[in-house]
C-alpha atoms as a PDB file:
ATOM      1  CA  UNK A   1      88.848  57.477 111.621  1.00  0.00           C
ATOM      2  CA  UNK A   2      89.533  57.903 107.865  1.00  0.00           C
ATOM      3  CA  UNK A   3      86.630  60.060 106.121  1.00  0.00           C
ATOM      4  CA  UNK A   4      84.502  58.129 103.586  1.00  0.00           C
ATOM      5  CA  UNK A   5      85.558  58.483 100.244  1.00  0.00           C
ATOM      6  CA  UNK A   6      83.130  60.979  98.060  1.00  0.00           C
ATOM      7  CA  UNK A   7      82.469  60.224  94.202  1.00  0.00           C
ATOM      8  CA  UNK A   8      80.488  63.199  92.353  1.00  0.00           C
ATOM      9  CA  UNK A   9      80.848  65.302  89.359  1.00  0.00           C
ATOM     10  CA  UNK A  10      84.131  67.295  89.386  1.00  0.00           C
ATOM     11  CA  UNK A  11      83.384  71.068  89.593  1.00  0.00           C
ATOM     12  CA  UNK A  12      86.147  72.046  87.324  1.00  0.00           C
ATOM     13  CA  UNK A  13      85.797  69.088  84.765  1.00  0.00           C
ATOM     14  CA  UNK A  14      82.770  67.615  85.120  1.00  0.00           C
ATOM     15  CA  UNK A  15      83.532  63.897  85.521  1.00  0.00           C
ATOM     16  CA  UNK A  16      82.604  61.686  88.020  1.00  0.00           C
ATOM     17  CA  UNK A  17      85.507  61.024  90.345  1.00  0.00           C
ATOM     18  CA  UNK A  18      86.368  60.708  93.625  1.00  0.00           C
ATOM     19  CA  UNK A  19      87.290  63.996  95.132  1.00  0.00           C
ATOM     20  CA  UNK A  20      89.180  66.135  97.246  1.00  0.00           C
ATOM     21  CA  UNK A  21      88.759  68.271 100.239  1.00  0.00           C
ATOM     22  CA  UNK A  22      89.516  71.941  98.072  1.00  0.00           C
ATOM     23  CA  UNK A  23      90.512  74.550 100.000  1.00  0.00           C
ATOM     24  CA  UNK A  24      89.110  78.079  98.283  1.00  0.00           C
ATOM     25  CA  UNK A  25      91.780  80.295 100.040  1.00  0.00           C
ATOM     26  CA  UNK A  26      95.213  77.851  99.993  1.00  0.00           C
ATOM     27  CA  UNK A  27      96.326  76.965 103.324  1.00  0.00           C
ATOM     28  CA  UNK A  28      99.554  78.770 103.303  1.00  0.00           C
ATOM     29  CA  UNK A  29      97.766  81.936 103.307  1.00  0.00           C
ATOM     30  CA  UNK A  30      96.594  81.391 107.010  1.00  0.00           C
ATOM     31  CA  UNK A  31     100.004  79.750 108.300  1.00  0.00           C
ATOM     32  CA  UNK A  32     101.027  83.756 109.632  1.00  0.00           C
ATOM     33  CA  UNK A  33      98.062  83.511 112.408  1.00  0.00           C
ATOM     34  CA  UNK A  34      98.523  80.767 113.742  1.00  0.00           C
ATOM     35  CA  UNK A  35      99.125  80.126 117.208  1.00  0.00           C
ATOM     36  CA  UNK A  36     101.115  77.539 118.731  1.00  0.00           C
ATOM     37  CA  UNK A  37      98.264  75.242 118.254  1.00  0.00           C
ATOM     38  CA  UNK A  38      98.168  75.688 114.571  1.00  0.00           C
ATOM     39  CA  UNK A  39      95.070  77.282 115.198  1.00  0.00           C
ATOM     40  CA  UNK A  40      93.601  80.752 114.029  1.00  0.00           C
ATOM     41  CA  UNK A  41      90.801  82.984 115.138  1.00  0.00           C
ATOM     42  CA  UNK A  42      88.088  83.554 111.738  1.00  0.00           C
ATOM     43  CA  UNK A  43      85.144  86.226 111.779  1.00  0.00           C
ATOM     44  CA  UNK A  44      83.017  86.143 109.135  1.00  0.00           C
ATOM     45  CA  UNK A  45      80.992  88.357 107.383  1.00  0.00           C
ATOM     46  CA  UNK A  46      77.755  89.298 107.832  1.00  0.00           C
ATOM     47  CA  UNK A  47      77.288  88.485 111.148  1.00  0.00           C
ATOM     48  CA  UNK A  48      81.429  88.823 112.252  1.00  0.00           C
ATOM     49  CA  UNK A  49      80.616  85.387 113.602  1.00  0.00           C
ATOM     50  CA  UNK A  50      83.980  84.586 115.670  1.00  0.00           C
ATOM     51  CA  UNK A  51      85.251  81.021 115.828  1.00  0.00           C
ATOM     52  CA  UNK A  52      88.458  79.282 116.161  1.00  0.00           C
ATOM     53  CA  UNK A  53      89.793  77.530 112.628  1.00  0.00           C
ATOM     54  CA  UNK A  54      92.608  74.859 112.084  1.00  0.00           C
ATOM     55  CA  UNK A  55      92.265  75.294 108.545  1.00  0.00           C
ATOM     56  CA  UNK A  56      91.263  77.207 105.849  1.00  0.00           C
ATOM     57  CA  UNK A  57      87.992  76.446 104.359  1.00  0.00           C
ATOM     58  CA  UNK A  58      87.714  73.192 101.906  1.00  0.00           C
ATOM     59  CA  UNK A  59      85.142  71.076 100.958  1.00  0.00           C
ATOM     60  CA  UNK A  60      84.435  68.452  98.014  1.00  0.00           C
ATOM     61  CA  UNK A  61      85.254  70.024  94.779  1.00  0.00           C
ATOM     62  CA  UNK A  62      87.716  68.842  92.475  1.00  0.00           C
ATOM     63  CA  UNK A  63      89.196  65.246  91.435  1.00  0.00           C
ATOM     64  CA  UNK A  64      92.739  64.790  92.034  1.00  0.00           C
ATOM     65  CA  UNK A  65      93.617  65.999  88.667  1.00  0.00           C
ATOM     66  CA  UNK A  66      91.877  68.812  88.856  1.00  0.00           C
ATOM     67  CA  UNK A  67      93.238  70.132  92.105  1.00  0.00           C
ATOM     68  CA  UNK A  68      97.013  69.304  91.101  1.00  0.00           C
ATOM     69  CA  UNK A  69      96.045  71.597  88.470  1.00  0.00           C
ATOM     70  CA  UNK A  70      95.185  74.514  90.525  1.00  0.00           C
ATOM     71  CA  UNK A  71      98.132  73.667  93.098  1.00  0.00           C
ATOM     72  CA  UNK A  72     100.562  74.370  90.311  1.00  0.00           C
ATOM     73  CA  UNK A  73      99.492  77.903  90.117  1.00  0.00           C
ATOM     74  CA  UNK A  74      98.974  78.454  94.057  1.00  0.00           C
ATOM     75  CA  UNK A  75     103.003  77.340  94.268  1.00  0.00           C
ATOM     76  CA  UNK A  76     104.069  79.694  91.323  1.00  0.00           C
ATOM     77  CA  UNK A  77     101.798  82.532  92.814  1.00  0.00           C
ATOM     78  CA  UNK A  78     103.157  81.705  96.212  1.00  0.00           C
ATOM     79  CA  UNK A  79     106.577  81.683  94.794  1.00  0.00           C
ATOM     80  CA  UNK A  80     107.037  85.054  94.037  1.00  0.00           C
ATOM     81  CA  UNK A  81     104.808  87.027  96.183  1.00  0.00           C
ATOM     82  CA  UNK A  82     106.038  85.599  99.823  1.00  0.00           C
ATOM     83  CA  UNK A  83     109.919  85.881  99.026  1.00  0.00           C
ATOM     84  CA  UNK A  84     111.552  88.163 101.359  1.00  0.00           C
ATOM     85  CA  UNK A  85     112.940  90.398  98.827  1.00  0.00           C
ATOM     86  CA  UNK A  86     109.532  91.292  97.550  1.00  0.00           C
ATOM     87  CA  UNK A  87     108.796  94.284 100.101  1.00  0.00           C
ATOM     88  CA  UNK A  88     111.093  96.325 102.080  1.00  0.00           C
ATOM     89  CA  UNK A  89     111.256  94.925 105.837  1.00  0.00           C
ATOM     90  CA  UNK A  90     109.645  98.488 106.630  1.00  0.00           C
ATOM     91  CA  UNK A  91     107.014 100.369 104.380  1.00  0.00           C
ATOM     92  CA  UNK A  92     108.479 103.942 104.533  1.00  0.00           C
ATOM     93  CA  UNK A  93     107.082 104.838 101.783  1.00  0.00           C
ATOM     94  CA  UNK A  94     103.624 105.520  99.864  1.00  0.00           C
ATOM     95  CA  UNK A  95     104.269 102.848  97.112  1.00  0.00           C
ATOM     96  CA  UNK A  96     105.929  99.994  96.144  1.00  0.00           C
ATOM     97  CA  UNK A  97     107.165  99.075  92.937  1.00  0.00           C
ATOM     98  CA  UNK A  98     106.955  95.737  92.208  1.00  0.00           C
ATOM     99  CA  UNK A  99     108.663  93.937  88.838  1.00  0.00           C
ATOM    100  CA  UNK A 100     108.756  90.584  87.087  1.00  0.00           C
ATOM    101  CA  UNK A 101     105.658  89.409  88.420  1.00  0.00           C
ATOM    102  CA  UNK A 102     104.369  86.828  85.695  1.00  0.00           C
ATOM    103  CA  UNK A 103     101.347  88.304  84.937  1.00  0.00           C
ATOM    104  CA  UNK A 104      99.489  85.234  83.783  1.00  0.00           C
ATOM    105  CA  UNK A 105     100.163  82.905  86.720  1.00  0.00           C
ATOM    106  CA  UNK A 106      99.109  85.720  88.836  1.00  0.00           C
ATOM    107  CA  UNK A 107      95.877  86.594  87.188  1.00  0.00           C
ATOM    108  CA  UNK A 108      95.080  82.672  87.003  1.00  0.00           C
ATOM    109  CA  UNK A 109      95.183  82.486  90.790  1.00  0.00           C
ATOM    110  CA  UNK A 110      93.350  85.544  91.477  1.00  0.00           C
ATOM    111  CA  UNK A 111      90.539  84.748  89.136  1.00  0.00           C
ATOM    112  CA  UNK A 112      90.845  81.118  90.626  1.00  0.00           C
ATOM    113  CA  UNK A 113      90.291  81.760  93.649  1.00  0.00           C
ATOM    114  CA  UNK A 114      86.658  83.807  92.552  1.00  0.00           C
ATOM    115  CA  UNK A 115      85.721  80.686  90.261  1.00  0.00           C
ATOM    116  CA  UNK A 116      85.686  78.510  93.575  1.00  0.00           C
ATOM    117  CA  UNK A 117      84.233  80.864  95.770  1.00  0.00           C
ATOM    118  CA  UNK A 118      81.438  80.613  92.649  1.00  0.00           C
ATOM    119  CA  UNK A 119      80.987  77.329  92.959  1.00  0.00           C
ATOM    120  CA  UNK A 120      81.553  76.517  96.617  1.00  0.00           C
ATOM    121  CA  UNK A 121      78.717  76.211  98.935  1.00  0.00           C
ATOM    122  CA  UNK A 122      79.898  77.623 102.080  1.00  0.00           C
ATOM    123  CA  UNK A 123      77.885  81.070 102.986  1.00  0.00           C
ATOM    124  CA  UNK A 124      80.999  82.912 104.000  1.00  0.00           C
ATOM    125  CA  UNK A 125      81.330  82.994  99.826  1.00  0.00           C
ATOM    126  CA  UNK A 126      77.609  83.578  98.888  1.00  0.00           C
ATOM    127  CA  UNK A 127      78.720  87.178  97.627  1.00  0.00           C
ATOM    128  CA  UNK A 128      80.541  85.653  95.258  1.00  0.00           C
ATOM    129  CA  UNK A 129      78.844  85.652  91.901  1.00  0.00           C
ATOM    130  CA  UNK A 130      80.685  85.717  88.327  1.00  0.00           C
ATOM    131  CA  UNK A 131      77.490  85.718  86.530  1.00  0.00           C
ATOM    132  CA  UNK A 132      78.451  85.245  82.768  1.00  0.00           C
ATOM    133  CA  UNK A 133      82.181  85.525  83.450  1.00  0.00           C
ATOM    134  CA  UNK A 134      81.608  82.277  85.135  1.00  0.00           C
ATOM    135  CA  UNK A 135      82.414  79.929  81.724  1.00  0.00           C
ATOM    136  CA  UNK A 136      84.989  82.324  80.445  1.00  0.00           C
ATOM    137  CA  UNK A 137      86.986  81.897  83.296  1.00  0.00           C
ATOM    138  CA  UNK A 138      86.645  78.737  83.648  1.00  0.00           C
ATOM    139  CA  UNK A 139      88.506  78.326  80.189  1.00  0.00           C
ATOM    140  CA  UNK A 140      90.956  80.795  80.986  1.00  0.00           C
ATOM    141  CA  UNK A 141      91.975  78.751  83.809  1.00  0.00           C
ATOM    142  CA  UNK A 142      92.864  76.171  81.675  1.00  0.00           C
ATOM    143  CA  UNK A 143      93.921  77.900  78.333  1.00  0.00           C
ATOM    144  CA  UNK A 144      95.658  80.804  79.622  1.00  0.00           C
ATOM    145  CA  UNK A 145      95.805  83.745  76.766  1.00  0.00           C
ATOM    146  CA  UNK A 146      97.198  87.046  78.340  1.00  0.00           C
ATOM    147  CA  UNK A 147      95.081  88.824  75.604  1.00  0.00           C
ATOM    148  CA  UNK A 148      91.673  87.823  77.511  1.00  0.00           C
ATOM    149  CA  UNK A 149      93.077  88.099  80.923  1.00  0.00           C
ATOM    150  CA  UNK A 150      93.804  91.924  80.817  1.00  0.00           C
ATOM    151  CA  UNK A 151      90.167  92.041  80.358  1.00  0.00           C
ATOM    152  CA  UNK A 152      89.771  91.500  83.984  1.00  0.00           C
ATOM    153  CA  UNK A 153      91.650  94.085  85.852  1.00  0.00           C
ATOM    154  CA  UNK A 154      93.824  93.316  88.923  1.00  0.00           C
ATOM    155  CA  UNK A 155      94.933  96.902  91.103  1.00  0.00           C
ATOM    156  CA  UNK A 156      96.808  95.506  94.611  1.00  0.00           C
ATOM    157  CA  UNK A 157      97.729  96.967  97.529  1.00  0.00           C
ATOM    158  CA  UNK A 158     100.281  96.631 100.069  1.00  0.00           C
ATOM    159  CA  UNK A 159      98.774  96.597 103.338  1.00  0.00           C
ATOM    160  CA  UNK A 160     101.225  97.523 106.424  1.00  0.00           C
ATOM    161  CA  UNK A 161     101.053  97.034 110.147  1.00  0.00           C
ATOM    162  CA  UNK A 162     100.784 100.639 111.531  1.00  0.00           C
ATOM    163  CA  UNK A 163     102.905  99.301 114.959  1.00  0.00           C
ATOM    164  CA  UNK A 164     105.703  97.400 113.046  1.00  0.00           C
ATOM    165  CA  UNK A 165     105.487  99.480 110.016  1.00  0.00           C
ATOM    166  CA  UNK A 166     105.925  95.864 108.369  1.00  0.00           C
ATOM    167  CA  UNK A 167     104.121  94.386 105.604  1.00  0.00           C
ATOM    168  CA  UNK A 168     100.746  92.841 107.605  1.00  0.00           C
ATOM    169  CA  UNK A 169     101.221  89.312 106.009  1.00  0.00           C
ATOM    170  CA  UNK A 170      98.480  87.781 108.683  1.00  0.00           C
ATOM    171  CA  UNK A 171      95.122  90.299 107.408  1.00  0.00           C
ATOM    172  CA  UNK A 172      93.508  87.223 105.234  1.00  0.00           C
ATOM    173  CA  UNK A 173      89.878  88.120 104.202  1.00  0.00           C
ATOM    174  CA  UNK A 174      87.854  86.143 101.440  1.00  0.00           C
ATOM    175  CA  UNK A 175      86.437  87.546  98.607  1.00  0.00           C
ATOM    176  CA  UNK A 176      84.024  90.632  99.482  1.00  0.00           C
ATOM    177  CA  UNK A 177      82.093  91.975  96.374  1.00  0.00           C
ATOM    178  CA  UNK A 178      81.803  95.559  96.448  1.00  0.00           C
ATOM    179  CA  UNK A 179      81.480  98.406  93.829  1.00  0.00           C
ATOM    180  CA  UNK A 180      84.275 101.000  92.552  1.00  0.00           C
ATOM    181  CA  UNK A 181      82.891 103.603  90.606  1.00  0.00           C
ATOM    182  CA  UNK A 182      79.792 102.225  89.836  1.00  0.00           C
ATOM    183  CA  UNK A 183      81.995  98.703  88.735  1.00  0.00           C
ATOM    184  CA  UNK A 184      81.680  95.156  90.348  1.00  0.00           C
ATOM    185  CA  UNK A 185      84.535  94.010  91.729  1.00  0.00           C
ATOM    186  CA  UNK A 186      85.954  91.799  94.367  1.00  0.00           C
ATOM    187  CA  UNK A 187      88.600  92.297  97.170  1.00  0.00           C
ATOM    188  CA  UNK A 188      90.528  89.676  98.301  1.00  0.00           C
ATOM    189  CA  UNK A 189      93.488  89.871 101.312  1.00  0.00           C
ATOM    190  CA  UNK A 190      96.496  87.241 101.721  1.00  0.00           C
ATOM    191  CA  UNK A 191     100.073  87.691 101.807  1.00  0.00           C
ATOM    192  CA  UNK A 192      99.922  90.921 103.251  1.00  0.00           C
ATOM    193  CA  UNK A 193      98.525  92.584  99.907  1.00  0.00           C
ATOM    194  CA  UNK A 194      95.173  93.238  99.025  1.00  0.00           C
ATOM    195  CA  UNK A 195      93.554  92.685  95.329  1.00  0.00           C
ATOM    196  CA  UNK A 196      91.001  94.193  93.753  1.00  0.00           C
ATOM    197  CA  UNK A 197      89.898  92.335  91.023  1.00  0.00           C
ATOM    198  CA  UNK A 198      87.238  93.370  88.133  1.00  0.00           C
ATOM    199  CA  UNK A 199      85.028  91.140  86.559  1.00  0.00           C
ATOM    200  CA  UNK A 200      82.797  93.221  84.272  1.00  0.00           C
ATOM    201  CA  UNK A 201      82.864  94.813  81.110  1.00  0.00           C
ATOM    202  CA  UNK A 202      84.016  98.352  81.948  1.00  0.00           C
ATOM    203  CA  UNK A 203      87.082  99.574  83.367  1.00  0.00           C
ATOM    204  CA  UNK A 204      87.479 102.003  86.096  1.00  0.00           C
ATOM    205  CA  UNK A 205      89.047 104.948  85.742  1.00  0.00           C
ATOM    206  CA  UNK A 206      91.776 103.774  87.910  1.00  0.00           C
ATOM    207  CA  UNK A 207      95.859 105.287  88.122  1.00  0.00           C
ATOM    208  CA  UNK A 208      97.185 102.359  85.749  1.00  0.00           C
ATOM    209  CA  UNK A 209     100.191 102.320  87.607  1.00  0.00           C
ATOM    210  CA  UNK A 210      98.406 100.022  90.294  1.00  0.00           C
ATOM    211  CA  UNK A 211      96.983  97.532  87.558  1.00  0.00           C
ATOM    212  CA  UNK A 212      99.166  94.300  87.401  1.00  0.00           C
ATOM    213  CA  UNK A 213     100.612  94.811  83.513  1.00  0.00           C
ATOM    214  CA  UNK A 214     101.525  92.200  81.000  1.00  0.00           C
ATOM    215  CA  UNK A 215     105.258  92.765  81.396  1.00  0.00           C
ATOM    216  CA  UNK A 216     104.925  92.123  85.123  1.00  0.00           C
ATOM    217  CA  UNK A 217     104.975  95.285  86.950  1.00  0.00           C
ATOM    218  CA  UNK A 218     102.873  97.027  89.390  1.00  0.00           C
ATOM    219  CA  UNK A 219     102.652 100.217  91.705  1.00  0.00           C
ATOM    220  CA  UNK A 220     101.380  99.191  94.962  1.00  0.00           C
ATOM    221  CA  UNK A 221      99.939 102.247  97.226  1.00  0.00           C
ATOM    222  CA  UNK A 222     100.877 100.897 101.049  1.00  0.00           C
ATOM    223  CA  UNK A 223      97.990 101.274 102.850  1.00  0.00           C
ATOM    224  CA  UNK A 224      97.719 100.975 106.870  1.00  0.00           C
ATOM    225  CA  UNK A 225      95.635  97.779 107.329  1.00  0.00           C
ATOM    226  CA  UNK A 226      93.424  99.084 109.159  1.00  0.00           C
ATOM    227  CA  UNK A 227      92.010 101.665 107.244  1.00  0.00           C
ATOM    228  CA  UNK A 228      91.728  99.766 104.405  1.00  0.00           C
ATOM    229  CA  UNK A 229      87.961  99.189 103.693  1.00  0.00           C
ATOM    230  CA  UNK A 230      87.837  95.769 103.710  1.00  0.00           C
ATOM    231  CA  UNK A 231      88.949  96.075 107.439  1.00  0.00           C
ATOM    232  CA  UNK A 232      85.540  97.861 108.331  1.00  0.00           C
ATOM    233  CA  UNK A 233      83.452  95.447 106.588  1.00  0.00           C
ATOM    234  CA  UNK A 234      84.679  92.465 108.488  1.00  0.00           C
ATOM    235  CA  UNK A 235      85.242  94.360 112.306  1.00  0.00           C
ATOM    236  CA  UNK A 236      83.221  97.488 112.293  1.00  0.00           C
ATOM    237  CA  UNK A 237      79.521  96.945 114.585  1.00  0.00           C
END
């Protein structure tokens, strides 16, 4: 049975449409834990509530406009950072260097991703709060300017399966809010790599190496997935 159509105001440009069922996290993140039944097993946090998931999250957000809109930078972002040439077939080593990443599309997503967990009203985003970076994103997302955009740090990690030594492509977590030296930030896990993003005024005092640059480069520590924080706040008792 076909769901009833929903007209309301358009999160992202406040007209009165009919919208669509947004995802928050885009579907293709999930598609490396699913079973044979295109299903996948999600805990959430607090409360590691376990429960069996077809699909990521979505719910009415965005007119059909709109969410073409943010599509086009999920496929560039998805583009680059799932081809097979990205990371080595084994993490070896501590780091790895990453180039011609276009720094824009890749901050855009990031920071798109927090500006819907903002605005969505599922709990397992409640920690999700941009405050007064809320409207400045908001533009950025649709007047990119690189200028603005390296006011909001992005430092990512490559997180690696400890048995297979591969790149763990399947650890998906939402955005957690935590603190890094004092600083708000969020982490976010898909693809096998986890971001940290900040969305405050100061910078940490982080190696700058592992902070996306303008010209597309990046140093990302490989971390075993399961001693990556992010990992405790979603399993540990």
């Amino acid at each position: 049975m076909a769901r009833p159509a929903v007209v309301e105001r358009c999160r992202y440009c406040g007209q009165r449409r009919k919208l669509c069922r947004s995802h928050v996290i885009p579907e293709w993140a999930y598609r490396p834990i699913y079973d044979d039944r295109s299903t996948a097993i999600r805990y959430s946090s607090p409360g590691r509530k376990r429960k069996k998931v077809q699909v990521g999250h979505r719910e009415y957000l965005l007119c059909p406009d709109c969410e073409a809109h943010f599509e086009s930078i999920e496929r560039r972002f998805l583009d680059f950072w799932s081809a097979g040439e990205r990371f080595p077939s084994e993490l070896s080593k501590q780091y790895v260097e990453v180039s011609g990443a276009d720094f824009v599309n890749t901050s855009l997503f990031l920071l798109s991703v927090l500006w819907r967990g903002h605005v969505a009203k599922n709990e397992m985003l409640s920690s999700v709060d941009l405050g007064p970076h809320l409207t400045p994103i908001r533009t950025l997302l649709s007047q990119p300017d690189a200028g603005i955009l390296v006011n909001y740090p992005m430092y990512g990690f490559a997180l690696r399966d400890p048995d297979t030594k591969s790149l763990a492509r399947w650890f998906v977590f939402t955005p957690i809010r935590c603190r890094t030296e004092g600083i708000w930030n969020y982490e976010l896990g898909l693809l096998g790599c986890a971001w940290k993003i900040f969305v405050s005024r100061s910078v940490p005092q982080l190696p700058e190496r592992c902070r996306l640059s303008v010209d597309g480069r990046i140093t990302m520590p490989v971390v075993d997935y399961q001693t990556y924080p992010a990992f405790h706040h979603l399993f540990s008792p």
